[in-house]
Protein backbone atom coordinates (compact mmCIF):
# COMPACT_ATOMS: atom_id res chain seq x y z
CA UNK A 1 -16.06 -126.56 5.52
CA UNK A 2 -15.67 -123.27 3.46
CA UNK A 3 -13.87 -124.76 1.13
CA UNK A 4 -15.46 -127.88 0.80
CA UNK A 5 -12.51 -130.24 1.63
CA UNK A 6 -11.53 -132.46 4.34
CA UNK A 7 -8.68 -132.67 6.11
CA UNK A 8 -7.37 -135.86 4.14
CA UNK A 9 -7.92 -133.72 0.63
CA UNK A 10 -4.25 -133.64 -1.37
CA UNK A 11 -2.79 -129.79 -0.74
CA UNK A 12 -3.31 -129.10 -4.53
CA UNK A 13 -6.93 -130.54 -4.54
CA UNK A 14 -7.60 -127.87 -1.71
CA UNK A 15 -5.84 -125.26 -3.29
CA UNK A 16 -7.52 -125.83 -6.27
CA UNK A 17 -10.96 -125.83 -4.49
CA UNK A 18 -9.70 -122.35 -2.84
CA UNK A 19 -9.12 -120.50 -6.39
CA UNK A 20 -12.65 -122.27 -7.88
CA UNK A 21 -14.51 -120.72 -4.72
CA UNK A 22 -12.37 -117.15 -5.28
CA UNK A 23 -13.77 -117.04 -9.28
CA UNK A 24 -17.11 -118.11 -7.85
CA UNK A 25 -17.32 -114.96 -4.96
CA UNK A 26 -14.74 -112.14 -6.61
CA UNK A 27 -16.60 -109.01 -6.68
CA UNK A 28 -15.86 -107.81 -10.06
CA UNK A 29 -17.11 -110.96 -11.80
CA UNK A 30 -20.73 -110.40 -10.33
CA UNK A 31 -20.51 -106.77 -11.14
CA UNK A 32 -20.20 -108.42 -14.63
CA UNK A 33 -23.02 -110.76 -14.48
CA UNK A 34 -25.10 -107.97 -12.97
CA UNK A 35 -25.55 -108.90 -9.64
CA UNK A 36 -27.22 -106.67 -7.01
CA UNK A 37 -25.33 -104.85 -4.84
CA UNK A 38 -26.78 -106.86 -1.48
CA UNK A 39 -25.54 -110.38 -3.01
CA UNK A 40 -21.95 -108.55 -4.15
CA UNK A 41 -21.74 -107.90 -0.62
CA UNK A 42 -22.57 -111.26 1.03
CA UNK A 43 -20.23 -112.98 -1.59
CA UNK A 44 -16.99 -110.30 -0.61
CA UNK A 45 -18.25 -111.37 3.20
CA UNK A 46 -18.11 -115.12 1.91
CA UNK A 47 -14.72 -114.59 -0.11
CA UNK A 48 -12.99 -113.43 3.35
CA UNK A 49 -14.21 -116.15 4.98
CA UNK A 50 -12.58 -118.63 1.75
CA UNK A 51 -9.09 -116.33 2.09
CA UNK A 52 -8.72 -116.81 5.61
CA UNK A 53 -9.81 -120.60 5.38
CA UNK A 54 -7.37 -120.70 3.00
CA UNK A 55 -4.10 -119.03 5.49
CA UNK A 56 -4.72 -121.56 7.75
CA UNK A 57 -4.73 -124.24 6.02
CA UNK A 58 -1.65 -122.91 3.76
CA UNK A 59 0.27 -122.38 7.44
CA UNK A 60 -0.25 -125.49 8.38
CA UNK A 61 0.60 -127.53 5.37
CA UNK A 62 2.90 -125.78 3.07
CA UNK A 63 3.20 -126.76 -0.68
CA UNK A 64 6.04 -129.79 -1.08
């Protein structure tokens, strides 16, 4: 669900997904847009919650 994929999503769809959502939360590119500090802090909250989707679904289905 963090990642917006489904189990039946290709591994490079979902890996893809996982570096769109990483560009979308990464700290230092809302510090450059200006951001607030409160919403820099729920997206680094949100982009731990994206990695560690991410390692489990990375253990469980390496690349081929």
């Amino acid at each position: 669900d963090v990642l917006g994929v489904t189990p039946e999503t290709p591994y490079e769809e979902i890996r893809k997904a996982w570096r769109e959502k990483i560009r979308e939360t990464h700290p230092d590119q809302l510090m450059a847009r200006g951001l607030p500090e409160e919403a820099i802090t729920m997206a680094t909250k949100h982009m731990i919650a994206v990695n560690q989707a991410w390692e489990v679904i990375a253990e469980k289905h390496p690349p081929s």
